[in-house]
C-alpha atoms as a PDB file:
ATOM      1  CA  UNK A   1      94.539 216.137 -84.932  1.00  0.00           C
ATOM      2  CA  UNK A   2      93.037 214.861 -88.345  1.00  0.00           C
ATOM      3  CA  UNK A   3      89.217 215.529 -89.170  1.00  0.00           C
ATOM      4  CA  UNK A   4      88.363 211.963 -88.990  1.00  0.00           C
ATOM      5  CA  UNK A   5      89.356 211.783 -85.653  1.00  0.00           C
ATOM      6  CA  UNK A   6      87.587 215.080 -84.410  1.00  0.00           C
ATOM      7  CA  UNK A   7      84.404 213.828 -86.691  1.00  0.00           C
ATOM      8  CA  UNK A   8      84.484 210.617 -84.132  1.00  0.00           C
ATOM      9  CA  UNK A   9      84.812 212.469 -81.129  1.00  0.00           C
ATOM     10  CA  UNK A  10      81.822 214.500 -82.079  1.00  0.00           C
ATOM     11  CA  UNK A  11      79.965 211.681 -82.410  1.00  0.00           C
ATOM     12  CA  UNK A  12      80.524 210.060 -79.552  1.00  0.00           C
ATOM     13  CA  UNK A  13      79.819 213.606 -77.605  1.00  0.00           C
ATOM     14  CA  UNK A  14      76.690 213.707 -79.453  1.00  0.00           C
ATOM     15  CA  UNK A  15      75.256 210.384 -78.537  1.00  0.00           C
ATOM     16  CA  UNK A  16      73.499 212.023 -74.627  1.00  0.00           C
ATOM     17  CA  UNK A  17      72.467 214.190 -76.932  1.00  0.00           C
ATOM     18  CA  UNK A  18      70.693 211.986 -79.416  1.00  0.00           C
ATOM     19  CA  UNK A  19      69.344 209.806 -76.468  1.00  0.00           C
ATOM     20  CA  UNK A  20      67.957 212.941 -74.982  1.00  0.00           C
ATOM     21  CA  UNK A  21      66.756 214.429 -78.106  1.00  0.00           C
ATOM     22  CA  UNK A  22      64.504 210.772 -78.634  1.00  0.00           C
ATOM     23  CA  UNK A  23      63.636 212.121 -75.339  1.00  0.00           C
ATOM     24  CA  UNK A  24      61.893 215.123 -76.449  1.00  0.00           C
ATOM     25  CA  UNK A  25      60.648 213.746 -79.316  1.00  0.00           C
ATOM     26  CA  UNK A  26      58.833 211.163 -77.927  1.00  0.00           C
ATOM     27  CA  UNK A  27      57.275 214.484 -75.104  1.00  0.00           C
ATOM     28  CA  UNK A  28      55.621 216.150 -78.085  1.00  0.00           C
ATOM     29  CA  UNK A  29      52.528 215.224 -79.435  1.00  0.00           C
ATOM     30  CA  UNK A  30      53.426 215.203 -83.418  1.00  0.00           C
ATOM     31  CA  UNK A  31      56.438 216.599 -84.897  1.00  0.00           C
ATOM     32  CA  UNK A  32      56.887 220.552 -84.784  1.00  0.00           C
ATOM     33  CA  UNK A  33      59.861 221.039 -87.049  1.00  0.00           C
ATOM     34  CA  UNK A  34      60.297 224.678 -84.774  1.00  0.00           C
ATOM     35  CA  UNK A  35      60.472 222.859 -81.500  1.00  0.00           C
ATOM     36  CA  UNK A  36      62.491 220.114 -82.956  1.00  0.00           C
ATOM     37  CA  UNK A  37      65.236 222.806 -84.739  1.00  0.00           C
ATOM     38  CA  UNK A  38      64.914 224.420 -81.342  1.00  0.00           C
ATOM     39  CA  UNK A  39      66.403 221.569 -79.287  1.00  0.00           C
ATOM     40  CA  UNK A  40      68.525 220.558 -81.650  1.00  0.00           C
ATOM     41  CA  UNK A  41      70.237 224.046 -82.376  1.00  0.00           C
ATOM     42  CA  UNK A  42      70.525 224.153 -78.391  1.00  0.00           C
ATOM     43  CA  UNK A  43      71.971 220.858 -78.324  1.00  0.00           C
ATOM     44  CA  UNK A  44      74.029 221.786 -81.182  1.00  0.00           C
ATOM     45  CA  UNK A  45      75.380 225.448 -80.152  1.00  0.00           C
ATOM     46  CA  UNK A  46      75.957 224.082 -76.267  1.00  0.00           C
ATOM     47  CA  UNK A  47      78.113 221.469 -77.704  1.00  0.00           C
ATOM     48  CA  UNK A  48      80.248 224.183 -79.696  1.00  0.00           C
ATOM     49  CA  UNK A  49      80.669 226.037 -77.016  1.00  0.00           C
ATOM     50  CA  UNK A  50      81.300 223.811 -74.147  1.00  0.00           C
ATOM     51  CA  UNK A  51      85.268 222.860 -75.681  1.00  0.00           C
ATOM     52  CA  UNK A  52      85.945 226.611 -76.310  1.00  0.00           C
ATOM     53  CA  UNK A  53      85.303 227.313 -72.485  1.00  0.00           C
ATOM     54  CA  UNK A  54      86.677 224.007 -71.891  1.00  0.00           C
ATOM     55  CA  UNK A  55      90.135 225.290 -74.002  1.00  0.00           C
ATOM     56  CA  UNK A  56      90.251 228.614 -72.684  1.00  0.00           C
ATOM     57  CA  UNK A  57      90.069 227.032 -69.263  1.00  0.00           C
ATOM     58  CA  UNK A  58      92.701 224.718 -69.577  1.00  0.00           C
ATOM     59  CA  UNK A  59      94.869 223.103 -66.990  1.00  0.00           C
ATOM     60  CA  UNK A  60      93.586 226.115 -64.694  1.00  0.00           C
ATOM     61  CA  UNK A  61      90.730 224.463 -63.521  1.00  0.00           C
ATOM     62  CA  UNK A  62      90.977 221.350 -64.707  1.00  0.00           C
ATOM     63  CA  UNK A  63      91.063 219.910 -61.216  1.00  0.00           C
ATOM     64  CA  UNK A  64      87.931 221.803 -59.676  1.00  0.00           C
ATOM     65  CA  UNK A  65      85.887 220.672 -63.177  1.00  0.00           C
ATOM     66  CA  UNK A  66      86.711 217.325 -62.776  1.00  0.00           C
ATOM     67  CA  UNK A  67      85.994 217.136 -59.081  1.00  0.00           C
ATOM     68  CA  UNK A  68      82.218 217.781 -59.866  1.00  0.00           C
ATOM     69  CA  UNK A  69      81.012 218.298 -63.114  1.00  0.00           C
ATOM     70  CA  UNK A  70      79.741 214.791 -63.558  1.00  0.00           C
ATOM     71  CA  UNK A  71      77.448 215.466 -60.380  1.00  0.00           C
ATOM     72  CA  UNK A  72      76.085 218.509 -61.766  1.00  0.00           C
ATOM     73  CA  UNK A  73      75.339 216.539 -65.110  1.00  0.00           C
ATOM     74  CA  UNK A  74      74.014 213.714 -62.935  1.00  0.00           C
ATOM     75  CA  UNK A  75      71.931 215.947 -60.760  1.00  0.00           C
ATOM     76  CA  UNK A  76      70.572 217.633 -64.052  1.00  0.00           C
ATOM     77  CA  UNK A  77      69.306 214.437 -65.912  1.00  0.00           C
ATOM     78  CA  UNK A  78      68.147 212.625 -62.566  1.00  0.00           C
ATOM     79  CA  UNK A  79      66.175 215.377 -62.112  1.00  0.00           C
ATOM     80  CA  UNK A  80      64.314 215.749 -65.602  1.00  0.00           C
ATOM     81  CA  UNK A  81      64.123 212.070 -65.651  1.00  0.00           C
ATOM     82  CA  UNK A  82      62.670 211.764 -62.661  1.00  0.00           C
ATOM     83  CA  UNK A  83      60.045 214.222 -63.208  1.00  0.00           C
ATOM     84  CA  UNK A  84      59.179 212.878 -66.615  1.00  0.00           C
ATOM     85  CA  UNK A  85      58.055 209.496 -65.126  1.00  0.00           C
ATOM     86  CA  UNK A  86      56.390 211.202 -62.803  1.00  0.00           C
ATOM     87  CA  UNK A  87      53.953 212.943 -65.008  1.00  0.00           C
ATOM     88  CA  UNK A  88      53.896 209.730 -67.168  1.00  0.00           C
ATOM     89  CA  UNK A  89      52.564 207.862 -64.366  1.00  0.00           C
ATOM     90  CA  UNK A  90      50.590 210.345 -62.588  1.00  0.00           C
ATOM     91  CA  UNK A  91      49.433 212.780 -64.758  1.00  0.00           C
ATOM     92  CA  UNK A  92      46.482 212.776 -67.250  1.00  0.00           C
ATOM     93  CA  UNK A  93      47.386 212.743 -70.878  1.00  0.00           C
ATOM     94  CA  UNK A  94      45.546 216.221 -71.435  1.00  0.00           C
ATOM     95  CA  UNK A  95      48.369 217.422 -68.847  1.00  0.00           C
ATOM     96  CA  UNK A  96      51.717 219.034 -69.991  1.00  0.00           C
ATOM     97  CA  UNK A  97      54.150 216.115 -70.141  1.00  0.00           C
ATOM     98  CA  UNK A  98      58.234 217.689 -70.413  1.00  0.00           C
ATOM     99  CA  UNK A  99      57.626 220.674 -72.403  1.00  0.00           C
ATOM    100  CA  UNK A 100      61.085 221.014 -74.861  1.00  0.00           C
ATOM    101  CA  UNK A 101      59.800 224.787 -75.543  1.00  0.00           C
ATOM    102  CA  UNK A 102      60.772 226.017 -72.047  1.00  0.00           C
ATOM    103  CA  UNK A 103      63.812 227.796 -71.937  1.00  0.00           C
ATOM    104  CA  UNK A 104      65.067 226.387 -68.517  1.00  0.00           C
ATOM    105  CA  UNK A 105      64.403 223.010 -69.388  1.00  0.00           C
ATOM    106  CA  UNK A 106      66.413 223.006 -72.822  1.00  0.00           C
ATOM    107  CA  UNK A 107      68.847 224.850 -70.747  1.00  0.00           C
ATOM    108  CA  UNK A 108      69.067 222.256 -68.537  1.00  0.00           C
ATOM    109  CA  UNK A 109      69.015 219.763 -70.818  1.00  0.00           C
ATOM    110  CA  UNK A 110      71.372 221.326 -73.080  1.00  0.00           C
ATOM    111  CA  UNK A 111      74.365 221.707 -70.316  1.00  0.00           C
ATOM    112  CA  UNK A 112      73.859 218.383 -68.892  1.00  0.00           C
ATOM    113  CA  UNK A 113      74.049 216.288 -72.303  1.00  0.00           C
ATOM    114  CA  UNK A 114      77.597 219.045 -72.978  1.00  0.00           C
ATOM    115  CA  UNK A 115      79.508 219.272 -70.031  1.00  0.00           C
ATOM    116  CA  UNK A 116      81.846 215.850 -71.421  1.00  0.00           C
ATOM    117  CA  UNK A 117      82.742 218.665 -74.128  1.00  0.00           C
ATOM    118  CA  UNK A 118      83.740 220.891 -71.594  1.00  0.00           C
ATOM    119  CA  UNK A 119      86.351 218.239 -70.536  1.00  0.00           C
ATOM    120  CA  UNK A 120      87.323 217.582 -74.187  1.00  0.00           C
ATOM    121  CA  UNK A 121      88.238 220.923 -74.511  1.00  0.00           C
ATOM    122  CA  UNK A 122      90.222 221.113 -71.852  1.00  0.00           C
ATOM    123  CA  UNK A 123      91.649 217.985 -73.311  1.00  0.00           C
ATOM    124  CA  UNK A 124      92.449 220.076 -77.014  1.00  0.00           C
ATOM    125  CA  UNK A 125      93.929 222.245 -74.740  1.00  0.00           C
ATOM    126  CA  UNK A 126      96.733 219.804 -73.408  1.00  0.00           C
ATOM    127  CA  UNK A 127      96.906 218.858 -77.108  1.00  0.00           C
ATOM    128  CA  UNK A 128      97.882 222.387 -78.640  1.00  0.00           C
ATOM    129  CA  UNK A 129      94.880 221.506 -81.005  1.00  0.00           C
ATOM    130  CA  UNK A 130      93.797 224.614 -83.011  1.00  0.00           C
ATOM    131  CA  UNK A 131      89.585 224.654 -81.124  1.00  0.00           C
ATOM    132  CA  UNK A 132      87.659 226.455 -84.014  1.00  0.00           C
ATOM    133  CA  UNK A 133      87.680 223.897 -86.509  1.00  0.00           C
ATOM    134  CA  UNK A 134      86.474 221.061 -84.097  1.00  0.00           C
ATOM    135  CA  UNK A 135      84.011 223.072 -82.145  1.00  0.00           C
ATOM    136  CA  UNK A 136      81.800 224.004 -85.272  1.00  0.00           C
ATOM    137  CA  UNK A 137      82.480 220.172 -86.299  1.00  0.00           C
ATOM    138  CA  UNK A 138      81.219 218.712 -83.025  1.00  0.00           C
ATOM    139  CA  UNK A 139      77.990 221.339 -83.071  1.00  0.00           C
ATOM    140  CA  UNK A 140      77.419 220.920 -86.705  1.00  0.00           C
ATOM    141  CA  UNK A 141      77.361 216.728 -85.698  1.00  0.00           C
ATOM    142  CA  UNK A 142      75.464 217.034 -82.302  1.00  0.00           C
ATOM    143  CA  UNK A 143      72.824 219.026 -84.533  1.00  0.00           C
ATOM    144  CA  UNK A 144      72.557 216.785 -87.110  1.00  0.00           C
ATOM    145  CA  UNK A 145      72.275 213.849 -84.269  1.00  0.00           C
ATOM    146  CA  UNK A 146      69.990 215.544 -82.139  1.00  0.00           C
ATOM    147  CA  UNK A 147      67.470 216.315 -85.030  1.00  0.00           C
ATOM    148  CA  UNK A 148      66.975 212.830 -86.137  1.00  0.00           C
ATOM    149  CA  UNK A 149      66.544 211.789 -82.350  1.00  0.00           C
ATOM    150  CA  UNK A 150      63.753 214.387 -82.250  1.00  0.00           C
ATOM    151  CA  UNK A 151      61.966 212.709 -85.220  1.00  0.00           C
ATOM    152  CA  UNK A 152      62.893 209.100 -84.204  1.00  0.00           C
ATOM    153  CA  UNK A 153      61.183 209.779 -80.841  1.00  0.00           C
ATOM    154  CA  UNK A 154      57.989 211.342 -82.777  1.00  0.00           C
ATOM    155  CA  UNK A 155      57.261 208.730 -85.207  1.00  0.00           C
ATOM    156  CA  UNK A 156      57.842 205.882 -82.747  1.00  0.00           C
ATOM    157  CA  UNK A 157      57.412 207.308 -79.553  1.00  0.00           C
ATOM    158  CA  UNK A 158      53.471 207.375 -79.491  1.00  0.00           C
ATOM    159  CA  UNK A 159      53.231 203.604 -80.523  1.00  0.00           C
ATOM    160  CA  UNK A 160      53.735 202.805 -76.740  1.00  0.00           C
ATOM    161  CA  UNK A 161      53.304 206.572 -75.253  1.00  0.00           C
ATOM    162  CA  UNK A 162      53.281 205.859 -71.817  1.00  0.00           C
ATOM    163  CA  UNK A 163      55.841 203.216 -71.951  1.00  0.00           C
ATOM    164  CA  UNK A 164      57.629 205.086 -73.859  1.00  0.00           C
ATOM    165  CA  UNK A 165      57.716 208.473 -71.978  1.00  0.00           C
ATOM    166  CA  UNK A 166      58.854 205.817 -68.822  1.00  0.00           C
ATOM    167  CA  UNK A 167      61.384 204.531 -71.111  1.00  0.00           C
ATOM    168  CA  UNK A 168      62.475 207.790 -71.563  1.00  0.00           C
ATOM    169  CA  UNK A 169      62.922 209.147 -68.081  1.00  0.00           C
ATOM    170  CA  UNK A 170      64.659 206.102 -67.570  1.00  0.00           C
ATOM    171  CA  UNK A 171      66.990 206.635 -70.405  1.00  0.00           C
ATOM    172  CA  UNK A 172      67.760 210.438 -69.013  1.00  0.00           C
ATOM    173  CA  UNK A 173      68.513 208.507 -65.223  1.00  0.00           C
ATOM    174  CA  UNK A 174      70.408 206.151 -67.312  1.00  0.00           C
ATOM    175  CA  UNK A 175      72.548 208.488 -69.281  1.00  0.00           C
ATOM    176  CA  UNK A 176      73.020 210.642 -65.512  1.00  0.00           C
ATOM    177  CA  UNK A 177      74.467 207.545 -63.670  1.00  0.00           C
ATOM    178  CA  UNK A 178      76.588 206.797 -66.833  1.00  0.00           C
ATOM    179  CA  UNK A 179      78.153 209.737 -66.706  1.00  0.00           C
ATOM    180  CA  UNK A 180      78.531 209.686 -63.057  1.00  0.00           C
ATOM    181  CA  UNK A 181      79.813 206.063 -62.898  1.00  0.00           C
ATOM    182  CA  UNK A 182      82.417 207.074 -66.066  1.00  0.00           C
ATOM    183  CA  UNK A 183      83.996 209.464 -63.807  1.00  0.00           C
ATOM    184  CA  UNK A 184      83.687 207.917 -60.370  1.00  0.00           C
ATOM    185  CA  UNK A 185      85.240 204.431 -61.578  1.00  0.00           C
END
């Protein structure tokens, strides 16, 4: 498989990732270049990782993945999403909104927006693809991705905060069903 074509793949595994990471962005109240290297190193690394287990699982599983791993990706973002509009409607502003520091929540995050890379790997697997060279590729991308999300959703995210924090628990729904519907239909 040629680099160009792993390069595209890693974009295209990165983009939940860069729709979440505008996500968490737009939850902080100015830019903290920690939190944002943070989510997008968790992004990044989960990413990596998810084809290697996907490869070393191979055709094994393949079957029992497939049956429900878009659920538990659904389940995951429905669930943030959810609770993200939530506090955007209900809560005061002094209030925590979606804190990206907490571990469980960039957990979550982090496996929901990487379990497609868990199927790609399987996928390199079928292939007889070499899964080194296109796992640090497809972290290095989703990194680089995820970052600028972060920042995107910081600058602009406070024009319309409220709005904006709705937007974005819609946009975490929206990316759930999407990868439910992908895999259902």
């Amino acid at each position: 498989m040629n680099t160009l074509t792993i390069i595209l793949i890693a974009v295209g595994l990165a983009m939940d990732a860069f729709a979440v990471s505008i996500t968490c962005g737009i939850s902080m109240v100015k830019l903290r270049l920690r939190s944002a290297l943070r989510i997008s190193l968790a992004f990044g690394s989960f990413q990596a990782i998810m084809p290697i287990v996907g490869f070393i699982a191979g055709l094994s599983i393949r079957g029992l993945i497939q049956s429900f791993d878009h659920w538990i990706a659904f389940s995951l973002l429905a669930f943030i999403g959810c609770k993200m509009i939530y506090e955007s409607l209900f809560m005061d502003s002094d209030e925590k909104k979606m804190d990206v520091d907490d571990l469980l929540t960039l957990l979550g995050l982090s496996i929901a927006t990487s379990i497609d890379a868990l199927a790609v790997g399987i996928s390199l697997s079928l292939l007889k693809v070499d899964i080194l060279s296109p796992a640090i590729i497809i972290g290095i991308i989703t990194f680089l991705i995820s970052f600028a999300g972060t920042v995107i959703g910081t600058r602009f995210g406070h024009l319309f905060e409220k709005k904006m924090e709705i937007a974005g628990g819609l946009i975490l729904i929206g990316i759930g069903f999407k990868i439910l519907f992908e895999h259902l239909f």
